[in-house]
N, C-alpha and C. Protein backbone atom coordinates (compact mmCIF):
# COMPACT_ATOMS: atom_id res chain seq x y z
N UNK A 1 -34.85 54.94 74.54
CA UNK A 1 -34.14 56.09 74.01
C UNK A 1 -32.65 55.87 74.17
N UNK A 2 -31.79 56.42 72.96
CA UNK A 2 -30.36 56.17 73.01
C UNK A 2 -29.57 56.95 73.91
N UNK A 3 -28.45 56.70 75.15
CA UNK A 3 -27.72 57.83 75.59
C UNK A 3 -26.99 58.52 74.10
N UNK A 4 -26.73 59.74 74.89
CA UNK A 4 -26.16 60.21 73.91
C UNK A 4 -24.23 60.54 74.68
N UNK A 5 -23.53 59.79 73.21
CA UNK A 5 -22.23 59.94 73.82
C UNK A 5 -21.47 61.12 73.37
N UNK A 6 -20.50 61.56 74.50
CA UNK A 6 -19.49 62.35 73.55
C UNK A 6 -18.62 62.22 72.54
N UNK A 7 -18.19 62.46 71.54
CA UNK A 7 -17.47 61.94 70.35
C UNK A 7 -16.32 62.77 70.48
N UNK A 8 -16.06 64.05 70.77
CA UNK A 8 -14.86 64.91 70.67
C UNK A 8 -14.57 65.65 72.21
N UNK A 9 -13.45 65.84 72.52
CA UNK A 9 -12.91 66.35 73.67
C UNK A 9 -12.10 67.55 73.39
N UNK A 10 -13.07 68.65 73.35
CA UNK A 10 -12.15 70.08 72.73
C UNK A 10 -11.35 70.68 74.27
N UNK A 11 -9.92 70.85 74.18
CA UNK A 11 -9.34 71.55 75.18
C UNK A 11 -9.37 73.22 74.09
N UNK A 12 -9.67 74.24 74.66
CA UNK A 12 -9.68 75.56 74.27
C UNK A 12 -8.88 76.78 75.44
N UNK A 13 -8.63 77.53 74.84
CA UNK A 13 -7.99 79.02 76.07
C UNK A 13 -9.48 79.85 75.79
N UNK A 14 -9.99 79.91 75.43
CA UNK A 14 -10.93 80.43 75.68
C UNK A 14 -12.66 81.01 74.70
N UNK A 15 -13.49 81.35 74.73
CA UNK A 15 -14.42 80.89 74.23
C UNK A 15 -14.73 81.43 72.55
N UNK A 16 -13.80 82.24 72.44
CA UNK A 16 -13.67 82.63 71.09
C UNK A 16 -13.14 81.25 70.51
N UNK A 17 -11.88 80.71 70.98
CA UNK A 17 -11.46 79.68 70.39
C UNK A 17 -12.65 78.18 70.53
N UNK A 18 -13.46 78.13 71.19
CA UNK A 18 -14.58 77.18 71.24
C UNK A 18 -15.22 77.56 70.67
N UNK A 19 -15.85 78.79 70.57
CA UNK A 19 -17.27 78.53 69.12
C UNK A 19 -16.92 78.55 67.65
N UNK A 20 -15.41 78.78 68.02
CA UNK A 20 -15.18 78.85 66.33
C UNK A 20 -15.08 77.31 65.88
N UNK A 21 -14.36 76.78 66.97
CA UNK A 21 -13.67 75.26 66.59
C UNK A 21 -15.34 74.40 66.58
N UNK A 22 -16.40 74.89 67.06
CA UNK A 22 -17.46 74.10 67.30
C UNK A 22 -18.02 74.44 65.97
N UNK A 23 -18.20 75.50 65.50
CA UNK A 23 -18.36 75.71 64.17
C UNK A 23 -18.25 74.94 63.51
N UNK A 24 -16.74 75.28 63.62
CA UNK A 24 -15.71 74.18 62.31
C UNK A 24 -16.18 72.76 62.11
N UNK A 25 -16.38 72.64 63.67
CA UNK A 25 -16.96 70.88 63.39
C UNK A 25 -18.31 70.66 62.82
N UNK A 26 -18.91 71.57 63.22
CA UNK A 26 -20.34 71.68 62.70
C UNK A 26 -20.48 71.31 61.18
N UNK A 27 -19.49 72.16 60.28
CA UNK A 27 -19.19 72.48 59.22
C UNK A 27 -19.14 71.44 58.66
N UNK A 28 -18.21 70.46 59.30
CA UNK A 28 -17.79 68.99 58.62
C UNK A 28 -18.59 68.21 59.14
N UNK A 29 -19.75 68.15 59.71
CA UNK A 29 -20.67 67.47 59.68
C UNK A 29 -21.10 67.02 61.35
N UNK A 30 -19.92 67.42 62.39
CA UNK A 30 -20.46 66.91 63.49
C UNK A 30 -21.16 67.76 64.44
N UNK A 31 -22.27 67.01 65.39
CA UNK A 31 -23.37 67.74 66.04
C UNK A 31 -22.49 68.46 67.00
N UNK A 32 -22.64 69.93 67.18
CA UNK A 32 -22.44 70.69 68.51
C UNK A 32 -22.14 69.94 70.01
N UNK A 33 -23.52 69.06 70.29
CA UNK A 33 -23.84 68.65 71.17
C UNK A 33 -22.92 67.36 71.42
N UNK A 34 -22.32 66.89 70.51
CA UNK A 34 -21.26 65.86 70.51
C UNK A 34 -20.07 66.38 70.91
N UNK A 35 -19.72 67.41 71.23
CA UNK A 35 -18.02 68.23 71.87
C UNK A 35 -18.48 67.96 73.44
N UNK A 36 -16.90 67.83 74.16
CA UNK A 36 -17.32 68.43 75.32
C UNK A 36 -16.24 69.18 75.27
N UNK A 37 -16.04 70.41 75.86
CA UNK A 37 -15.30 71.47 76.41
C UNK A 37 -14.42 71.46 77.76
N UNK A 38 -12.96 71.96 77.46
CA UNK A 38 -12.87 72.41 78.63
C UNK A 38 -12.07 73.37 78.28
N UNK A 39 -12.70 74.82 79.06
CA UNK A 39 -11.59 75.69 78.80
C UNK A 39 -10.89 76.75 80.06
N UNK A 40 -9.84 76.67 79.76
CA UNK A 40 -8.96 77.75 80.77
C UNK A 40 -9.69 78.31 81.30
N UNK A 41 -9.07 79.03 83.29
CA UNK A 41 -10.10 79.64 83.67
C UNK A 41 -9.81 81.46 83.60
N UNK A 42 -10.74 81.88 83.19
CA UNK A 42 -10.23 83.38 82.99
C UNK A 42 -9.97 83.69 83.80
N UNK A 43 -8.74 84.62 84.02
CA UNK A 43 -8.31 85.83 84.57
C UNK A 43 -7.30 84.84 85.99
N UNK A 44 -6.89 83.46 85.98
CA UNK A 44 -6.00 83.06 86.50
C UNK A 44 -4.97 82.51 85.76
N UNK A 45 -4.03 83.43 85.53
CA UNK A 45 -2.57 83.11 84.93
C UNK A 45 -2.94 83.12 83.26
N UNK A 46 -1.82 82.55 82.81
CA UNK A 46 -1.48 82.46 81.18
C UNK A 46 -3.11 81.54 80.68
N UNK A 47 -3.17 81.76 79.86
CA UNK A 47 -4.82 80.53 79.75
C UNK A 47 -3.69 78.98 78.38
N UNK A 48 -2.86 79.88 77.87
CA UNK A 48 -1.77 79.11 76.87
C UNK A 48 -1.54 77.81 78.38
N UNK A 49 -0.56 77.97 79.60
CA UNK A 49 -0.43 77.67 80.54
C UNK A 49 -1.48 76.24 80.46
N UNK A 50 -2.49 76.68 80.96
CA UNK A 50 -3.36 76.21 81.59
C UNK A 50 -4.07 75.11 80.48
N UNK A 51 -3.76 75.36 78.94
CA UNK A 51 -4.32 74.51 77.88
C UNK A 51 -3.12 73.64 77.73
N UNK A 52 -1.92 74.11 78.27
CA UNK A 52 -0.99 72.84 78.04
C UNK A 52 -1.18 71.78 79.23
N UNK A 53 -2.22 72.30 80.09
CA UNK A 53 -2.13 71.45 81.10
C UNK A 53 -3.05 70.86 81.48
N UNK A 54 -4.23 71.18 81.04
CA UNK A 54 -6.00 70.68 80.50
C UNK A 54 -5.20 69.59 79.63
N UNK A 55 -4.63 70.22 78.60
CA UNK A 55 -4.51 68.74 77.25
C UNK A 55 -3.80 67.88 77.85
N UNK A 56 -2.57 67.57 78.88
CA UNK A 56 -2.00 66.66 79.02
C UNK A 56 -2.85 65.33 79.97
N UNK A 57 -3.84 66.23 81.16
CA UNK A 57 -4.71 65.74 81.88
C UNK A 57 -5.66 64.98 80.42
N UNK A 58 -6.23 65.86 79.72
CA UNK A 58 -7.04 65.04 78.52
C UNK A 58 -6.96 63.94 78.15
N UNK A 59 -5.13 63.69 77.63
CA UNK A 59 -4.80 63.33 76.64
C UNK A 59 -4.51 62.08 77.30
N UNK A 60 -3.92 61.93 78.66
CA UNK A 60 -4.10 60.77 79.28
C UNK A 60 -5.57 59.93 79.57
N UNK A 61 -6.30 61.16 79.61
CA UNK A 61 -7.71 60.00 79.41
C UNK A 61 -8.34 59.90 78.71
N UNK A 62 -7.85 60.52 77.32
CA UNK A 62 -8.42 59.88 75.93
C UNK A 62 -7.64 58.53 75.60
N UNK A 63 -6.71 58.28 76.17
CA UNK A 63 -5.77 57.45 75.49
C UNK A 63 -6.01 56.06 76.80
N UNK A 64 -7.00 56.17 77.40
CA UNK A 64 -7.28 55.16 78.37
C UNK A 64 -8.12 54.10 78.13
N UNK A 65 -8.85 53.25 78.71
CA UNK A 65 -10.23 52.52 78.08
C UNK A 65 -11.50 53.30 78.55
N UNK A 66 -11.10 53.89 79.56
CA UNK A 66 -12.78 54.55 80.29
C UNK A 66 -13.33 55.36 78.92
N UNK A 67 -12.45 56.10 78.38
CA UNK A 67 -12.51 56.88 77.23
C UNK A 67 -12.42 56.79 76.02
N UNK A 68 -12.63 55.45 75.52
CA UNK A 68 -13.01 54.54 74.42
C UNK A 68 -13.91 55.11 73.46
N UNK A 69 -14.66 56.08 73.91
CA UNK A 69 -16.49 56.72 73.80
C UNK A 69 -15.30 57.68 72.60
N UNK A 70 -14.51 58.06 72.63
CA UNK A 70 -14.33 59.46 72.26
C UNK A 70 -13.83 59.23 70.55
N UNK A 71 -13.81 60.17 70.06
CA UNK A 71 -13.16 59.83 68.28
C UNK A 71 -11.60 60.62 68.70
N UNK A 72 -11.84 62.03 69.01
CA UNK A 72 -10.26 62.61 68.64
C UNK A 72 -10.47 64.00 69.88
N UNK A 73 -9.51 64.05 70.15
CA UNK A 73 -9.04 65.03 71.01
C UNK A 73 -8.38 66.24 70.24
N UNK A 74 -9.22 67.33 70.15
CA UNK A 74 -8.71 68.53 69.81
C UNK A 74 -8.36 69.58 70.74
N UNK A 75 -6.57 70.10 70.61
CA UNK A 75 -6.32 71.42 71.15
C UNK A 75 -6.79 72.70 70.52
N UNK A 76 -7.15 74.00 70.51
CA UNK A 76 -6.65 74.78 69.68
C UNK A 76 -6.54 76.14 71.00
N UNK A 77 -4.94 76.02 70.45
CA UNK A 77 -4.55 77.32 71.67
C UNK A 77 -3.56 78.17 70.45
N UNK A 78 -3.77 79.60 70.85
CA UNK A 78 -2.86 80.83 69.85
C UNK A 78 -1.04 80.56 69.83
N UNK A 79 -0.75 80.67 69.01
CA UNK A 79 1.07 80.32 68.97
C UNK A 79 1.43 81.72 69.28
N UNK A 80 0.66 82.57 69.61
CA UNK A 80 1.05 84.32 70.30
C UNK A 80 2.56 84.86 69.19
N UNK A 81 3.55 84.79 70.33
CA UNK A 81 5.11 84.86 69.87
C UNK A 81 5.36 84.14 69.26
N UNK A 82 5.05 82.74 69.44
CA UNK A 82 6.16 81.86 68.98
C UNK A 82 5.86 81.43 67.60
N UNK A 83 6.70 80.32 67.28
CA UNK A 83 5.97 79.73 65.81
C UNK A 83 5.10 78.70 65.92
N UNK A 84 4.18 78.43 64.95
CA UNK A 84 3.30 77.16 64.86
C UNK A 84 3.50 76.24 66.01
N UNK A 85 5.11 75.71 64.49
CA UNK A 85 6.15 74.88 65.31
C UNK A 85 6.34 74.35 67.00
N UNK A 86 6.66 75.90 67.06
CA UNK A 86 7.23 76.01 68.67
C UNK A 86 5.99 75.67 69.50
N UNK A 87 5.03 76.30 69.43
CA UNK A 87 3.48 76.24 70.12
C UNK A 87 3.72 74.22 70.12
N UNK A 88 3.03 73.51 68.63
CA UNK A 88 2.74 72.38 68.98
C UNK A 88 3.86 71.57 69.43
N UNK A 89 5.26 71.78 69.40
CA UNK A 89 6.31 70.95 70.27
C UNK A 89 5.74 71.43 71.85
N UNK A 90 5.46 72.49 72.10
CA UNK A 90 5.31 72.16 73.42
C UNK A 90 4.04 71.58 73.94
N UNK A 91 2.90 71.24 73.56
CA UNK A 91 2.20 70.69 73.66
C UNK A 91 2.41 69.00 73.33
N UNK A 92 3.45 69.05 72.54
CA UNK A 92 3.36 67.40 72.13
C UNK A 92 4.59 66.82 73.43
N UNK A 93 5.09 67.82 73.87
CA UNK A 93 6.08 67.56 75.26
C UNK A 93 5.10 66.82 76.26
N UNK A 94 3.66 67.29 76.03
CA UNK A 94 3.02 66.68 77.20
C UNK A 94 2.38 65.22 76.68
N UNK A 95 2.48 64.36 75.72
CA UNK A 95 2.75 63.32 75.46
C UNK A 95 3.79 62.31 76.07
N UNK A 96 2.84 61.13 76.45
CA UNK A 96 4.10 60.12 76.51
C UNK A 96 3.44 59.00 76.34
N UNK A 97 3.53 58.12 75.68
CA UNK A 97 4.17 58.48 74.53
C UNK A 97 3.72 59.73 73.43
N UNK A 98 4.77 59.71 72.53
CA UNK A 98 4.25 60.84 71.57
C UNK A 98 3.31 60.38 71.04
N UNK A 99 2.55 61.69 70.19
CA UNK A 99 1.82 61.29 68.98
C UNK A 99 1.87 60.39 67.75
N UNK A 100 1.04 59.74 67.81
CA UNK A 100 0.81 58.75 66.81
C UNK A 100 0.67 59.48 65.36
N UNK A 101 1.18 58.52 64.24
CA UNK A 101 0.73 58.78 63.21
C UNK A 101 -0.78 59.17 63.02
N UNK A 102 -1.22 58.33 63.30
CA UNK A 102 -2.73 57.94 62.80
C UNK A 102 -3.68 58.51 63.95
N UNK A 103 -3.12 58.92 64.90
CA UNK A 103 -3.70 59.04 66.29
C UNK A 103 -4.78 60.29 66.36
N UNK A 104 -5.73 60.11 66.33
CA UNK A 104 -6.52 61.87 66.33
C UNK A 104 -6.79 62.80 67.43
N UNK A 105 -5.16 63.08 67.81
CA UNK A 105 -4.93 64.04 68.32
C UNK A 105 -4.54 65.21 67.72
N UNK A 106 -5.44 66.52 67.60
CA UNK A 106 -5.32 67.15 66.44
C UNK A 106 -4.72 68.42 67.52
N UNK A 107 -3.91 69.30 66.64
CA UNK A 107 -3.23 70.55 67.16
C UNK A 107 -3.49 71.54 66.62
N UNK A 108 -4.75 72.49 66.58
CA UNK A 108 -5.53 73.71 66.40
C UNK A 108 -4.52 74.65 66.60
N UNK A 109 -3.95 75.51 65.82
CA UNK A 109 -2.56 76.25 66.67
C UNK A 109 -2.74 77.94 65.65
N UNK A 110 -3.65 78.80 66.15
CA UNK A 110 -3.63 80.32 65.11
C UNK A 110 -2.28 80.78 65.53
N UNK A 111 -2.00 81.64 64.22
CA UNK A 111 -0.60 82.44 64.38
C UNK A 111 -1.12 83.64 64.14
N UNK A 112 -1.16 84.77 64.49
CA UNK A 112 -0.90 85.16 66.18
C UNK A 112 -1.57 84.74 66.97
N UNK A 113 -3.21 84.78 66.71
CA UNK A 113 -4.27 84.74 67.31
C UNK A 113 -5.30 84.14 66.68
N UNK A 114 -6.33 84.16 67.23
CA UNK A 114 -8.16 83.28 66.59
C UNK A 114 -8.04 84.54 66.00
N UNK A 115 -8.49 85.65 66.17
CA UNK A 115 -8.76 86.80 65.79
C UNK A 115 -8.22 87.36 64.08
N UNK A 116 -6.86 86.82 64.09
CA UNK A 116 -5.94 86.99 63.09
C UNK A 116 -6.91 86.04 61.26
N UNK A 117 -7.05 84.84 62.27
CA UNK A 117 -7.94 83.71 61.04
C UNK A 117 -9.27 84.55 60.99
N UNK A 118 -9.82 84.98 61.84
CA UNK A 118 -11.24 85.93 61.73
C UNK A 118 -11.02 86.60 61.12
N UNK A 119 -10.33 87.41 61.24
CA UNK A 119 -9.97 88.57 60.20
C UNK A 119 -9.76 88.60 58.47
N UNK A 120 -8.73 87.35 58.23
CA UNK A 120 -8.32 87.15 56.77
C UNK A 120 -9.61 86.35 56.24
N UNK A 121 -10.45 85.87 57.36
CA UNK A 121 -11.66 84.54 56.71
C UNK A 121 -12.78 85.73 56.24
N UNK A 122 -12.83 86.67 56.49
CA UNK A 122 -13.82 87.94 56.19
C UNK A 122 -13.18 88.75 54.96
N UNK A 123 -12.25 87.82 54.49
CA UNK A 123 -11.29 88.37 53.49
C UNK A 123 -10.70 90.00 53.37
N UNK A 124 -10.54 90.08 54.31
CA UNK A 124 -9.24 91.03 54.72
C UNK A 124 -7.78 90.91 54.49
N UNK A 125 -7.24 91.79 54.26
CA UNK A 125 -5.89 91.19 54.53
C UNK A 125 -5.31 91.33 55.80
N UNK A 126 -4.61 90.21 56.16
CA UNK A 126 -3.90 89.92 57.26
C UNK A 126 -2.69 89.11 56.74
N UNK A 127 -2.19 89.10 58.01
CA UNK A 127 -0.74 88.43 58.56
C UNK A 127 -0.66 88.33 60.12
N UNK A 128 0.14 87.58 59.94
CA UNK A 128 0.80 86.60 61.57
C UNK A 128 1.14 87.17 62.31
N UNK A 129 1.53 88.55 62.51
CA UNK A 129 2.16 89.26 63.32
C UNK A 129 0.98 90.09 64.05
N UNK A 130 0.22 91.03 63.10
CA UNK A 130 -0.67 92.14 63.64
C UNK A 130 -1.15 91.60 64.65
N UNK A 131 -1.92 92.54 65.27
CA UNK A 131 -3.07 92.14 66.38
C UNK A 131 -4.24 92.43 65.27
N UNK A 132 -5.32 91.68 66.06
CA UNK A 132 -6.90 92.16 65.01
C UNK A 132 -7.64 91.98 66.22
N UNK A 133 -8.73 93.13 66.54
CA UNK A 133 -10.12 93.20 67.12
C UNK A 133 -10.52 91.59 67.55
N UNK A 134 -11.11 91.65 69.23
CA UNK A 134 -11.65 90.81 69.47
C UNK A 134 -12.94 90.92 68.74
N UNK A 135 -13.75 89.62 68.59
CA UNK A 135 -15.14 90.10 68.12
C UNK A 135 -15.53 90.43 69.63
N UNK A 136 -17.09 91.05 69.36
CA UNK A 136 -17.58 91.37 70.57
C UNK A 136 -18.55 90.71 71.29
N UNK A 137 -19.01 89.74 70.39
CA UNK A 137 -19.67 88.27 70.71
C UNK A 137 -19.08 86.98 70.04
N UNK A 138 -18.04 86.27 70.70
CA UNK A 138 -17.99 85.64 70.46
C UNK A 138 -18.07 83.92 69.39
N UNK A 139 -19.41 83.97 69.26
CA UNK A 139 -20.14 83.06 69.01
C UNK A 139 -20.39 83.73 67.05
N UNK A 140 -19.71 85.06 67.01
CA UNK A 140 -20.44 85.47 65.63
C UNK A 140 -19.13 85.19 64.86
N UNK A 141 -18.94 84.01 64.63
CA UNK A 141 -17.80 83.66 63.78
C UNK A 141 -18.76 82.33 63.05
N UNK A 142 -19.87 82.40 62.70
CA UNK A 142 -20.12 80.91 62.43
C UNK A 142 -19.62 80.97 60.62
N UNK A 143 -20.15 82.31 60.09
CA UNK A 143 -19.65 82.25 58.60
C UNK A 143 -18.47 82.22 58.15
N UNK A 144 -17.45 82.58 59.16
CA UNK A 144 -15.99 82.17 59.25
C UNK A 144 -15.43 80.63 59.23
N UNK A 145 -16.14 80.46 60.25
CA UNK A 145 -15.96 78.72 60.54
C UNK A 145 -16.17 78.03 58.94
N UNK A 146 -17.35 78.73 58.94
CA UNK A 146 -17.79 77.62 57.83
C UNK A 146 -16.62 77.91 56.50
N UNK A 147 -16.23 79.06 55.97
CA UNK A 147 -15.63 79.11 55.09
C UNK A 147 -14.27 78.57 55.33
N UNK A 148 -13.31 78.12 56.47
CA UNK A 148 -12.26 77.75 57.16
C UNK A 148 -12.75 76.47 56.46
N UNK A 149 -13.17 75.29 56.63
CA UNK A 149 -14.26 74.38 56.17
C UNK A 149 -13.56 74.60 54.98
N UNK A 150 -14.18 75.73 53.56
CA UNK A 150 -14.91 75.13 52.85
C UNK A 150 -13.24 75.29 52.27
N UNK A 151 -12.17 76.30 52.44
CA UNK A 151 -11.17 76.76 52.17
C UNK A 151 -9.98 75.40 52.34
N UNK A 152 -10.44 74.72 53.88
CA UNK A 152 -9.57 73.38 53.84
C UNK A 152 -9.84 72.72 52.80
N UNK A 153 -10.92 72.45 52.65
CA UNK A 153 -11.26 71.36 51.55
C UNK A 153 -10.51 71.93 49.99
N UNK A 154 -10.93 72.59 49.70
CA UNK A 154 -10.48 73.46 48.56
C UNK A 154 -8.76 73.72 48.24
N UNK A 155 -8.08 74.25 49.58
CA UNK A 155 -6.58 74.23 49.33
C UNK A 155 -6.73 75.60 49.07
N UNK A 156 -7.98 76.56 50.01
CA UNK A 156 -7.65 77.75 49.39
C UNK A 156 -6.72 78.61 48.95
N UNK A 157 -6.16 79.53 48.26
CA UNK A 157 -4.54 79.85 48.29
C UNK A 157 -4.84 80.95 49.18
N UNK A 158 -5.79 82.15 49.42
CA UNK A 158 -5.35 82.95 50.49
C UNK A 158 -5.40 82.63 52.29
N UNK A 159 -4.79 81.05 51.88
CA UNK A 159 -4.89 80.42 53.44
C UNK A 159 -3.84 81.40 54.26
N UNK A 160 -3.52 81.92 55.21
CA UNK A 160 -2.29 82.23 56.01
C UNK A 160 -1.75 80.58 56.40
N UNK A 161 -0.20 80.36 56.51
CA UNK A 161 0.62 79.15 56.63
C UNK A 161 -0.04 78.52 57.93
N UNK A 162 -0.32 78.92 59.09
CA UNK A 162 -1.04 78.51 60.58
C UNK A 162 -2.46 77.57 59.98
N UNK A 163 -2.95 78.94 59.20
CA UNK A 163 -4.44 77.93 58.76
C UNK A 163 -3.99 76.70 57.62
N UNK A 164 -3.18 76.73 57.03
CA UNK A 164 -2.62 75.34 56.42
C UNK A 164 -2.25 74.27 57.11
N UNK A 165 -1.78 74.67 58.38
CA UNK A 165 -1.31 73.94 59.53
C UNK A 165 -2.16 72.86 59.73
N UNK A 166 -3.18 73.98 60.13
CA UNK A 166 -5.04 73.74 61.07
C UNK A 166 -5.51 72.50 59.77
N UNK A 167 -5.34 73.07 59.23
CA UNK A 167 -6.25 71.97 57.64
C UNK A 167 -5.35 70.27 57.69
N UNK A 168 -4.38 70.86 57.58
CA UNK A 168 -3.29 69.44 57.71
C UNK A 168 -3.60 68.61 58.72
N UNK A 169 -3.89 68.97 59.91
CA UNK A 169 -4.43 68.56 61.52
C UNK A 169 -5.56 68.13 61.38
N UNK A 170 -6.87 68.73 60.79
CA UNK A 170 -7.56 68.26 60.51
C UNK A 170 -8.11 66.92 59.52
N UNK A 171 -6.91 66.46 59.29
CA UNK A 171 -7.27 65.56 58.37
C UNK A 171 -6.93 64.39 59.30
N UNK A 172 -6.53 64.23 60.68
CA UNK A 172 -6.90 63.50 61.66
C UNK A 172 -8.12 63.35 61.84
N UNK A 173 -8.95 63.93 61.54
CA UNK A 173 -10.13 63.32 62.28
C UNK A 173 -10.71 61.90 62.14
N UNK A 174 -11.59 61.57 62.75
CA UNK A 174 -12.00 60.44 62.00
C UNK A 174 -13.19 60.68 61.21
N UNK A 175 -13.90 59.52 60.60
CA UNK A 175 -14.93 59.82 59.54
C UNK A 175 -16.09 60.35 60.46
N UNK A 176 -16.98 60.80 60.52
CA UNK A 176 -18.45 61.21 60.99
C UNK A 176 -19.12 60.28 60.51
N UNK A 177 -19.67 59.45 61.56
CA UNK A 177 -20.95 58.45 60.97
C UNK A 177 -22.22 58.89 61.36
C-alpha cells in the first residue's frame, strides 16, 4: 500500500478560512486529505499576528529539502483595514529570500473578510468595507468555494478586486497529477 503524502501546506486564521480554501482546492481537483493545516490559536491575541508567524515558520520549511513532499504553500488571512497590498507586503516581509516568480507560494488575502467573498459568491451585493454575517457552520461554504473556482476560471466580472487578487495567486499552483 502507498503512503500517502501531503501535497499542500495551508497556513489559515481560522476555520472559516480553511474549509473554504479546502473547498477551493477540492474544486480544482485536489483531494481534501492532501492539505495539511495549521491554524491560529483562538482566543490568544490577533489570529492575523499569529498567521504571519505560522507562514514564516512554514515557509522556511517548505523551502527546505525535508519538505520536498510539498507542491505550494498557501496563506489565506483577511486584509481587515488594510489593503490587499498592505496585508501581502507584510507577509512577504517574512520571506528571505523573497518570493519567487514561479515559486508556489500563494497569498489568499479577502478584503474585508472570508465572509465579505461569502456573501457576493451567493450573489449578493457586496463591497470591501461592510461587515457580513459569520456563517454559523463553517464548513457550509462548499457551493461558494466551488463557484470562486468556476468564476476564476471564467474572469467572472462580478469578482470584488481581493477575489481577482485570490485568482491571480492562484495561478501559482502547480498542475494536479
Amino acid at each position: 500500500m502507498a503512503t500517502h503524502r501531503v501535497q499542500i501546506m495551508l497556513v489559515a486564521e481560522d476555520r472559516q478560512h480553511e474549509c473554504f480554501t479546502r473547498r477551493l482546492l477540492a474544486a480544482r481537483g485536489y483531494a481534501m486529505r492532501a492539505v495539511r493545516v495549521r491554524l491560529a490559536p483562538r482566543g490568544r491575541g490577533s489570529a492575523e499576528q499569529h498567521v504571519r508567524e505560522l507562514f514564516a515558520r512554514e515557509a522556511a520549511a517548505f523551502r527546505s529539502k525535508s519538505y520536498q513532499h510539498y507542491k505550494a504553500l498557501i496563506t489565506i488571512t483577511d486584509a481587515d483595514n488594510l489593503t490587499v497590498e498592505e496585508r501581502r507586503r507584510t507577509l512577504e516581509e517574512q520571506l528571505n529570500p523573497g518570493r519567487g516568480t514561479d515559486e508556489p507560494v500563494i497569498f489568499v488575502i479577502p478584503k474585508r473578510n472570508i465572509e465579505t467573498w461569502i456573501h457576493a459568491l451567493r450573489g449578493h451585493d457586496a463591497n470591501e468595507t461592510d461587515k457580513y454575517p459569520r456563517l454559523i457552520f463553517p464548513s457550509a461554504c462548499t457551493q461558494e468555494a466551488r463557484r470562486m473556482d468556476q468564476w476564476c476560471r471564467a474572469g467572472h466580472h462580478a469578482m470584488l478586486p481581493s477575489m481577482r487578487m485570490a485568482c491571480e495567486e492562484l495561478k501559482r499552483m502547480p498542475r494536479n497529477k
